[in-house]
Each structure stands twice: as C-alpha cells, then as structure tokens.
C-alpha atoms as a PDB file:
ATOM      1  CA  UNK A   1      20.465  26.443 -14.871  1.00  0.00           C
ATOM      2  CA  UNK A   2      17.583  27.321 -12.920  1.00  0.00           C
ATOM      3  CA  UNK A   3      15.699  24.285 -14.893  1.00  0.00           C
ATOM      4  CA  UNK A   4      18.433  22.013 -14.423  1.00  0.00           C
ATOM      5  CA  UNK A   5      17.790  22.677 -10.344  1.00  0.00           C
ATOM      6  CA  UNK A   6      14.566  22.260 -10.312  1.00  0.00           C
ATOM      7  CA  UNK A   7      14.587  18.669 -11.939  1.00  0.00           C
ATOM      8  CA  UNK A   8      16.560  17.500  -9.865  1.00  0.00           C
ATOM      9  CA  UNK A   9      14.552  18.318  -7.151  1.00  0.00           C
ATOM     10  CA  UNK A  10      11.557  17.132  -8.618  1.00  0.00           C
ATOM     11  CA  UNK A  11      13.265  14.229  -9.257  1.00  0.00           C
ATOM     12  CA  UNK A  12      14.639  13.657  -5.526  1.00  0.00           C
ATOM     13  CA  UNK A  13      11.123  14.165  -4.504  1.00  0.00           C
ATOM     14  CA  UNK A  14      10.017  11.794  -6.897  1.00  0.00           C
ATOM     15  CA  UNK A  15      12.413   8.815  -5.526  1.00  0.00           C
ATOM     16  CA  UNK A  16      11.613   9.918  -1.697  1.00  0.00           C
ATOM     17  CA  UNK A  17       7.669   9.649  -2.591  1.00  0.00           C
ATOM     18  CA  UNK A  18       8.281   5.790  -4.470  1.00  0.00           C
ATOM     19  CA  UNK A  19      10.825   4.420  -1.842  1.00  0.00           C
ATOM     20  CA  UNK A  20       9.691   5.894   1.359  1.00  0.00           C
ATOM     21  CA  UNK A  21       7.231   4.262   3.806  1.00  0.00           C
ATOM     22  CA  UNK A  22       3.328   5.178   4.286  1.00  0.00           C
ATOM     23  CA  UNK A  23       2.343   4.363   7.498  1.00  0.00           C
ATOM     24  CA  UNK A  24      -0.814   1.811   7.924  1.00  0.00           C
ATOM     25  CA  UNK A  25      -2.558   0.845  11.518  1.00  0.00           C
ATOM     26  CA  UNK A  26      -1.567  -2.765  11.660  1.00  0.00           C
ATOM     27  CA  UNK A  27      -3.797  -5.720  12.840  1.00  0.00           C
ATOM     28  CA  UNK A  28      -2.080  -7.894  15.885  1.00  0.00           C
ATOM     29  CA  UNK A  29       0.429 -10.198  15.581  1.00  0.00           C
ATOM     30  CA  UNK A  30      -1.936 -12.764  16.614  1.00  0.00           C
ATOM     31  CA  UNK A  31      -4.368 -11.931  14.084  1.00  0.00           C
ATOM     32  CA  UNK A  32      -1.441 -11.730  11.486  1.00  0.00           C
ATOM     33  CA  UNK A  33      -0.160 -15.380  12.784  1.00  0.00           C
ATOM     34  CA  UNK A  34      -4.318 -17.041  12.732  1.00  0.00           C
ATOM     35  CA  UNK A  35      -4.405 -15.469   9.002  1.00  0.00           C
ATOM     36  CA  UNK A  36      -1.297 -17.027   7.798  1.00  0.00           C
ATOM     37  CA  UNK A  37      -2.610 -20.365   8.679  1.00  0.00           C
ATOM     38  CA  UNK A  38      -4.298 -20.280   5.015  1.00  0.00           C
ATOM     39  CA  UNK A  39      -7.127 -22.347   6.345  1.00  0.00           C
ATOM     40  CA  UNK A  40     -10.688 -21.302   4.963  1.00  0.00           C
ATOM     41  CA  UNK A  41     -13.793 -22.299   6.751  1.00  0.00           C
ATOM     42  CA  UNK A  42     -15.331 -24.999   4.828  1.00  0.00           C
ATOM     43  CA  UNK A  43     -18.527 -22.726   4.058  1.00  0.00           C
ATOM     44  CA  UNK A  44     -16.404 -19.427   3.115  1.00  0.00           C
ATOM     45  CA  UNK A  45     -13.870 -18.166   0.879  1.00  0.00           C
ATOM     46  CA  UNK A  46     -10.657 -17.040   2.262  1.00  0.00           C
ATOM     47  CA  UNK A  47      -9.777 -13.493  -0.010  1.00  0.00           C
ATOM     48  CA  UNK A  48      -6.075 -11.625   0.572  1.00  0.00           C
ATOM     49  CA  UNK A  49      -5.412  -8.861  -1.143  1.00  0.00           C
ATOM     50  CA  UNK A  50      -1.140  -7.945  -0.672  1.00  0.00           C
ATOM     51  CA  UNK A  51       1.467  -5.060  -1.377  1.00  0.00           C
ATOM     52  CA  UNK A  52       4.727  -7.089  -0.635  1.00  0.00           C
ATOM     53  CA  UNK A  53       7.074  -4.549  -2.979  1.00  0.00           C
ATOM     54  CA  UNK A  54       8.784  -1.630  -1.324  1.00  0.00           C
ATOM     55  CA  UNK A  55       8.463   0.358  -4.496  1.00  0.00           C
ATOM     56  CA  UNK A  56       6.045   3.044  -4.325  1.00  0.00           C
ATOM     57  CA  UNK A  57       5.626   2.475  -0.136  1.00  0.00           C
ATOM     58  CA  UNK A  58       5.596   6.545   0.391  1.00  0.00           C
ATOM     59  CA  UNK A  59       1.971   6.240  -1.298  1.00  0.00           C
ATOM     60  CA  UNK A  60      -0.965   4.742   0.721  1.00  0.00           C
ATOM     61  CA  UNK A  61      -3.463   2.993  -1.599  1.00  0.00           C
ATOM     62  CA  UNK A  62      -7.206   2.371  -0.931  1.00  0.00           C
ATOM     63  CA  UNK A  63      -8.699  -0.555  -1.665  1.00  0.00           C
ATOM     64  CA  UNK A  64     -12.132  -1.595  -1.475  1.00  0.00           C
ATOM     65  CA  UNK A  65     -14.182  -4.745  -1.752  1.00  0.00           C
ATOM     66  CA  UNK A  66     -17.535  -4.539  -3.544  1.00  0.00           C
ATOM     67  CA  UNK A  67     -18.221  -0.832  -2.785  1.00  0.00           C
ATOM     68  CA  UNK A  68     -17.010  -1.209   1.118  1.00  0.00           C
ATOM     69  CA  UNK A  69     -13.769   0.340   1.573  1.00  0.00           C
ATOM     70  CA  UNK A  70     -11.161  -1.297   3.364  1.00  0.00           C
ATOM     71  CA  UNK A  71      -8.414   1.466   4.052  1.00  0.00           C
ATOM     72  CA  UNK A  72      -4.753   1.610   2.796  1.00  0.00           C
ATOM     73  CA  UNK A  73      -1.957  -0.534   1.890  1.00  0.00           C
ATOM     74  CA  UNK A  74       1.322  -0.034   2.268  1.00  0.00           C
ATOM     75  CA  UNK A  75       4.699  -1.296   1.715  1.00  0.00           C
ATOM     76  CA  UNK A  76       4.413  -5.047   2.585  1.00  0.00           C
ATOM     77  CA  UNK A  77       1.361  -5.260   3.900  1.00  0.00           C
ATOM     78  CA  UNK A  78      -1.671  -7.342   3.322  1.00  0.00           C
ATOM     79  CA  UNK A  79      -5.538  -7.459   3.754  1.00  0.00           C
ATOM     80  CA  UNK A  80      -7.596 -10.344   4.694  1.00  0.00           C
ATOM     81  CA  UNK A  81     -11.129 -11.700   4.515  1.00  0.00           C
ATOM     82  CA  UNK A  82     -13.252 -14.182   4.807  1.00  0.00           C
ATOM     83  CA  UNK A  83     -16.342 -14.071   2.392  1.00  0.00           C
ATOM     84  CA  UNK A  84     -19.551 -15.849   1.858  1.00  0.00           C
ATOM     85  CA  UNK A  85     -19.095 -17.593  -1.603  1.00  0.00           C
ATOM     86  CA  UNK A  86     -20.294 -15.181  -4.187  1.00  0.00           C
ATOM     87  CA  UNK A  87     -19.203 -12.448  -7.047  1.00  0.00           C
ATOM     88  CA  UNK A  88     -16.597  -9.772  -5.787  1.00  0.00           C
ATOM     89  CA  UNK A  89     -14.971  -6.284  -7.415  1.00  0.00           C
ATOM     90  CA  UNK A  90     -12.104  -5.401  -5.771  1.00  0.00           C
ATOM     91  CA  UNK A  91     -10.610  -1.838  -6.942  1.00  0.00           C
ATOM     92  CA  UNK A  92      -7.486  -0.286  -5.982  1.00  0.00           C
ATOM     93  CA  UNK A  93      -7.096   3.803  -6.043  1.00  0.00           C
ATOM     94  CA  UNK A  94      -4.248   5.351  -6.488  1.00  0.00           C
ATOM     95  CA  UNK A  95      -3.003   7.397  -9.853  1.00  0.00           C
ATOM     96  CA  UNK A  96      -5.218   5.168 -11.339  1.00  0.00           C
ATOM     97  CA  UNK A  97      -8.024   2.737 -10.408  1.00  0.00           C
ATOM     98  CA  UNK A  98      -7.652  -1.069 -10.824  1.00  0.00           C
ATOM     99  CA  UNK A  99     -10.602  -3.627 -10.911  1.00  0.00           C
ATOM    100  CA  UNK A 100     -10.836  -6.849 -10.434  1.00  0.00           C
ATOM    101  CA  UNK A 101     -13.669  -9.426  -9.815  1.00  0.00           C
ATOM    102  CA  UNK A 102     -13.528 -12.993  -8.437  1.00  0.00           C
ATOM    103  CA  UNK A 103     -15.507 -15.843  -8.468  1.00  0.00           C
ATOM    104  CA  UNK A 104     -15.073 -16.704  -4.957  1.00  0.00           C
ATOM    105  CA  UNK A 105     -16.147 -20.000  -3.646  1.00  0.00           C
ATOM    106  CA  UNK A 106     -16.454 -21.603  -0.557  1.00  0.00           C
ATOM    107  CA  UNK A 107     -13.434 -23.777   1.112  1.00  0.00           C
ATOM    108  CA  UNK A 108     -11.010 -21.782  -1.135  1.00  0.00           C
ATOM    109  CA  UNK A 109      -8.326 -19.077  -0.893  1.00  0.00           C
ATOM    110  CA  UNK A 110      -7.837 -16.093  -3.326  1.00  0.00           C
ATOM    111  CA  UNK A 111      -4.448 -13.957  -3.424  1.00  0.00           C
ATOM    112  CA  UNK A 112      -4.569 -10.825  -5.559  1.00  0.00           C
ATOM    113  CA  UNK A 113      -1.820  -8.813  -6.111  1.00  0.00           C
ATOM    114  CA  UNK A 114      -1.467  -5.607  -6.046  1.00  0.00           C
ATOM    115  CA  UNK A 115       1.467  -4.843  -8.224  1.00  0.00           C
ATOM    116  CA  UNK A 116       2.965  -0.934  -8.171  1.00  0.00           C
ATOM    117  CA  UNK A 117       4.098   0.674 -11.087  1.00  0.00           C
ATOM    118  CA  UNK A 118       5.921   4.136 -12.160  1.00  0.00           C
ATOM    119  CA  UNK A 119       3.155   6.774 -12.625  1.00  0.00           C
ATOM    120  CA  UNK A 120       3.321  10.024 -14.497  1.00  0.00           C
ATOM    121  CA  UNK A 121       3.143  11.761 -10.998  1.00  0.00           C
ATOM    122  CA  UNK A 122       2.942   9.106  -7.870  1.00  0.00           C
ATOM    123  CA  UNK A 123       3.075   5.320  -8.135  1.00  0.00           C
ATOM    124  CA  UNK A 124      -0.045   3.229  -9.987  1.00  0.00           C
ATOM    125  CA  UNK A 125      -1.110  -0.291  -9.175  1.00  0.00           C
ATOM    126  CA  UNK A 126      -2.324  -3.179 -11.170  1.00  0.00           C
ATOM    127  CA  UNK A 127      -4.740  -6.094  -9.378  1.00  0.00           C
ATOM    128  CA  UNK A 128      -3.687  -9.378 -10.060  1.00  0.00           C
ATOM    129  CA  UNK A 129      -5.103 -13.014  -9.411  1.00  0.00           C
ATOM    130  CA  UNK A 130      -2.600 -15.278  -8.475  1.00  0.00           C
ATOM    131  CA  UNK A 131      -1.812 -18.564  -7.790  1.00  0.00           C
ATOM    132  CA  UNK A 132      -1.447 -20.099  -4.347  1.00  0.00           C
ATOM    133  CA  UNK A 133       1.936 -20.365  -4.082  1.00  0.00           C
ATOM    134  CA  UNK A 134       2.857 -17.229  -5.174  1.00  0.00           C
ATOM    135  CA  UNK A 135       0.184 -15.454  -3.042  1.00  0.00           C
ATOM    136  CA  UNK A 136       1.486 -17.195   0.109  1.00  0.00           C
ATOM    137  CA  UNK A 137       4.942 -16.311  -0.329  1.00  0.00           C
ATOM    138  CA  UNK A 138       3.561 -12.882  -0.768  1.00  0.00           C
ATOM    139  CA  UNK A 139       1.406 -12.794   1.928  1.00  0.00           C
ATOM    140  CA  UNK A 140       4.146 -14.349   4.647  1.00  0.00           C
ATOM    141  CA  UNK A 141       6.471 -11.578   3.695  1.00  0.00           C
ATOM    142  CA  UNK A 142       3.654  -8.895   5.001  1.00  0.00           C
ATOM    143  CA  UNK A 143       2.084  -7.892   7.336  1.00  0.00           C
ATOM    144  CA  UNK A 144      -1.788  -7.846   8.167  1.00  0.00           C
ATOM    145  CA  UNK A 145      -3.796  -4.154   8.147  1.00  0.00           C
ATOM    146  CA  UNK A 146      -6.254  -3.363  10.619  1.00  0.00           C
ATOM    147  CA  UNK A 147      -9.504  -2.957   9.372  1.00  0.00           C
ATOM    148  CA  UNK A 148     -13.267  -2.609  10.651  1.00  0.00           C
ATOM    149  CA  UNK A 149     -14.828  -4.419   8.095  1.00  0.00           C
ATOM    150  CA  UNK A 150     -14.986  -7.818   8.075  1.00  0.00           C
ATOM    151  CA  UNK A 151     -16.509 -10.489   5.047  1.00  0.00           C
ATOM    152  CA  UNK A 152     -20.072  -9.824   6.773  1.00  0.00           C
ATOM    153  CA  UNK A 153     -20.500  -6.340   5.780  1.00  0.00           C
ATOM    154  CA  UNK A 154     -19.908  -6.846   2.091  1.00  0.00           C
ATOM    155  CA  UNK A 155     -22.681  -7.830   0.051  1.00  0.00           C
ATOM    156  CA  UNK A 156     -22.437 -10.529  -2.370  1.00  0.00           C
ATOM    157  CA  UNK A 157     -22.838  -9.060  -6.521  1.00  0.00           C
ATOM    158  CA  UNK A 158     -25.029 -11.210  -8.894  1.00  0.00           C
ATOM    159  CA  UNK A 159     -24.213  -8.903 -12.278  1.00  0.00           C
ATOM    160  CA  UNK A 160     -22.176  -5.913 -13.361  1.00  0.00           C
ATOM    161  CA  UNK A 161     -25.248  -3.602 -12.971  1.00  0.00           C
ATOM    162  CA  UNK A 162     -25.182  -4.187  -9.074  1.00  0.00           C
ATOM    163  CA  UNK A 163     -21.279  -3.022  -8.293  1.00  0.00           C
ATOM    164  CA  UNK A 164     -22.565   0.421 -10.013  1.00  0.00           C
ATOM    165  CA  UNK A 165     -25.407   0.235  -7.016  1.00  0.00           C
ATOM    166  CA  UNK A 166     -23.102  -0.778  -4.290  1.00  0.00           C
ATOM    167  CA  UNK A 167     -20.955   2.166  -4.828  1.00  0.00           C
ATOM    168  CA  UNK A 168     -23.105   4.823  -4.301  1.00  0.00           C
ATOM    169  CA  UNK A 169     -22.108   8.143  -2.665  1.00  0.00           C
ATOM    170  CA  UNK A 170     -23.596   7.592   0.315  1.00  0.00           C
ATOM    171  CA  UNK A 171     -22.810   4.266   0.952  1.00  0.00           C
ATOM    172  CA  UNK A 172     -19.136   5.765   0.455  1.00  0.00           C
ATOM    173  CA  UNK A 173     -19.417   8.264   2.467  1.00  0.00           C
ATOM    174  CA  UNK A 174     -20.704   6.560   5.413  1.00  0.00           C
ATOM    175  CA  UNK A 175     -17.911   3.378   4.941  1.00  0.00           C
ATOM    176  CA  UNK A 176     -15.595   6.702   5.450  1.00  0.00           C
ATOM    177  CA  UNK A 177     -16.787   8.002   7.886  1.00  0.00           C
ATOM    178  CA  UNK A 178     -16.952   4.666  10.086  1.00  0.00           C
ATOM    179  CA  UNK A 179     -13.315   4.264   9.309  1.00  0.00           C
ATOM    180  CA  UNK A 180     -12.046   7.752  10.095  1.00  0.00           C
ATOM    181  CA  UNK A 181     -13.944   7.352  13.375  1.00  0.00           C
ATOM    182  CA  UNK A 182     -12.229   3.891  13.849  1.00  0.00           C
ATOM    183  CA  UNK A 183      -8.309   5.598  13.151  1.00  0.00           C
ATOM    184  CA  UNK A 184      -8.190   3.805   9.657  1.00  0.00           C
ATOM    185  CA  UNK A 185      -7.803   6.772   7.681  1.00  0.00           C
ATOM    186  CA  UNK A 186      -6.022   9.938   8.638  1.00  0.00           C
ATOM    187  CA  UNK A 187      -7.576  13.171   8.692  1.00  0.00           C
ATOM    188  CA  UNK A 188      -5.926  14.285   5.544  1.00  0.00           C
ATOM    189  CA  UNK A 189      -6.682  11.388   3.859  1.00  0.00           C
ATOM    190  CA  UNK A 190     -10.367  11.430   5.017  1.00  0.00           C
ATOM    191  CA  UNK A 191     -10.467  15.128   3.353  1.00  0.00           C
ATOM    192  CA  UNK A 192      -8.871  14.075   0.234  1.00  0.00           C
ATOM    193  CA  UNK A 193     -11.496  10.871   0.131  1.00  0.00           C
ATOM    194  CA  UNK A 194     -14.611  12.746   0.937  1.00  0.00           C
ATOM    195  CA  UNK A 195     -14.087  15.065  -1.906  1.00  0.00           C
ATOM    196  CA  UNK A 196     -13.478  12.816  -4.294  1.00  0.00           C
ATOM    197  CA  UNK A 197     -16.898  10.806  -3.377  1.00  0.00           C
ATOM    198  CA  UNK A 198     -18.784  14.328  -3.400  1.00  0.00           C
ATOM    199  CA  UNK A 199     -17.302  15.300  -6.541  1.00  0.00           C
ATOM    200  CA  UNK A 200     -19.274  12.321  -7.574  1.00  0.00           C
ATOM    201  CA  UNK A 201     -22.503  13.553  -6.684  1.00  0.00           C
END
C-alpha cells in the first residue's frame, strides 16, 4: 500500500515537473518584434535556437554556443543571434547533452530545434536543424530570452579539436559568472552550474 502511495506521488511530481513553467528573464518586446523580422545582415548569419513545446516547461535548459553559454530556455521561448559566418556547436544540457554544429553562412538564417523528450528522471532534449518554414512558425509562437552575449563574443571553430579548447573550465566559469552577475541565471542554478564545470577540473 505504502508503495502504491508513493508512486503516485512520484508520479504527480513527475507531471508537475514536465507541464509546469520555468521562469526565463525575457528580452523586450521590441527586441522580440526587430528579431522576428527574419532579416540577416548581408555579411552575417542570422542563428535561432527555440523551445516552442509546453512539455517539459518546469525544467530550464542551458544552452550554449561554441563554449559561451547563453542561459535557459523555457517553455516557448527562443534565442537569437547574429554570427560572423563560420563553424558553430551548439549543445543543450539538460538530462542529457545535445550537440549540434552548423555551417553558418553569411545572409542566411538557421532555426534549430530544441525538441523535449520523456527522461528517466526530468525531461531530455534533442537539437534539430530545421527548415525555414518550420523554424519561423516556431520562432513566432515564442518568445525572445534575454541574454548578455551577443554573436561578437563567440569565436568562430575551424575543426573539432578547437570546440574541446573553447570549453575550457575557466572560460566556463567566467561566461557564468558574467551571467549570474547580469540576473541570467538564478542563484541555485549558478550553484548547480559551477559544480558541474569544477567537477570538470
């Protein structure tokens, strides 16, 4: 009986934890608007990376862009930058960790999504490379995150062996600590991150 109880809490917890709501700090509605435009500059690549399910929303995801991390997503919610033309590896870090690179070139958009799945415990994600049309609809349907770095502070990758250099502890540690400081991490979550990058070390 006793069992019986305590899966079905466990399971109640479960459902609250995938259909809930994580809470993101969110760019303006200006910002959101000027993104939506889909118009890259002629000399960059325009790169959004979305979470447009509600599935899984209780669970904040990091995501980071060649080593520099970005902060969470959420349910319906999107990143956005614009990137010198180059090679990229995006990962996503949840349960799991997703990776994805793109070819990015200049004058062109890239949507990836970031598709949740059931984990064994909390909610995993898969990166995906769509095409346009299905990244716009995705995008229009969320909402832009606030984030202090912008296409300028990520360095461009020539091969493999340079994403393993990029993501050094250090480098890691400091991208955290800029975006605690900024409000784009919480203080739990900067604990949780920071030990995580030291177990690393």
């Amino acid at each position: 009986m006793k069992m019986k109880k305590y899966f079905g809490i466990t399971l109640i917890v479960l459902s609250l934890l995938l259909t809930g709501c994580a809470s993101v700090p969110m760019a303006s509605s200006d910002l959101d608007t000027k993104a939506k435009t889909f118009n890259p500059s002629p000399d960059k690549a325009s790169l959004y990376i979305y979470r447009n399910e509600n599935f899984g929303g209780a669970i904040p995801m990091s995501v980071d862009v060649n080593g520099r991390i970005l902060g969470d997503t959420a349910a319906k919610t999107y990143f956005h930058l614009d990137l010198l033309p180059g090679k990229y590896e995006i990962q996503s870090h949840s349960e799991n960790t997703s990776l994805l690179e793109v070819n990015a070139e200049a004058g062109n958009n890239y949507f990836i999504w970031q598709e949740i799945k059931m984990g064994v415990w909390m909610a995993r994600s898969s990166l995906q490379l769509v095409d346009e049309a299905k990244g716009k609809e995705g995008v229009k349907e969320s909402k832009l995150i606030k984030t202090s770095v912008s296409g300028k502070d990520i360095p461009i990758l020539g091969t493999a062996s340079d994403v393993q250099e990029a993501l050094t502890p250090s480098d890691s540690l400091r991208e955290l600590d800029k975006l605690h400081k900024d409000g784009i991490v919480t203080d739990d979550e900067y604990k949780i991150k920071k030990k995580q990058i030291l177990d690393k070390m």
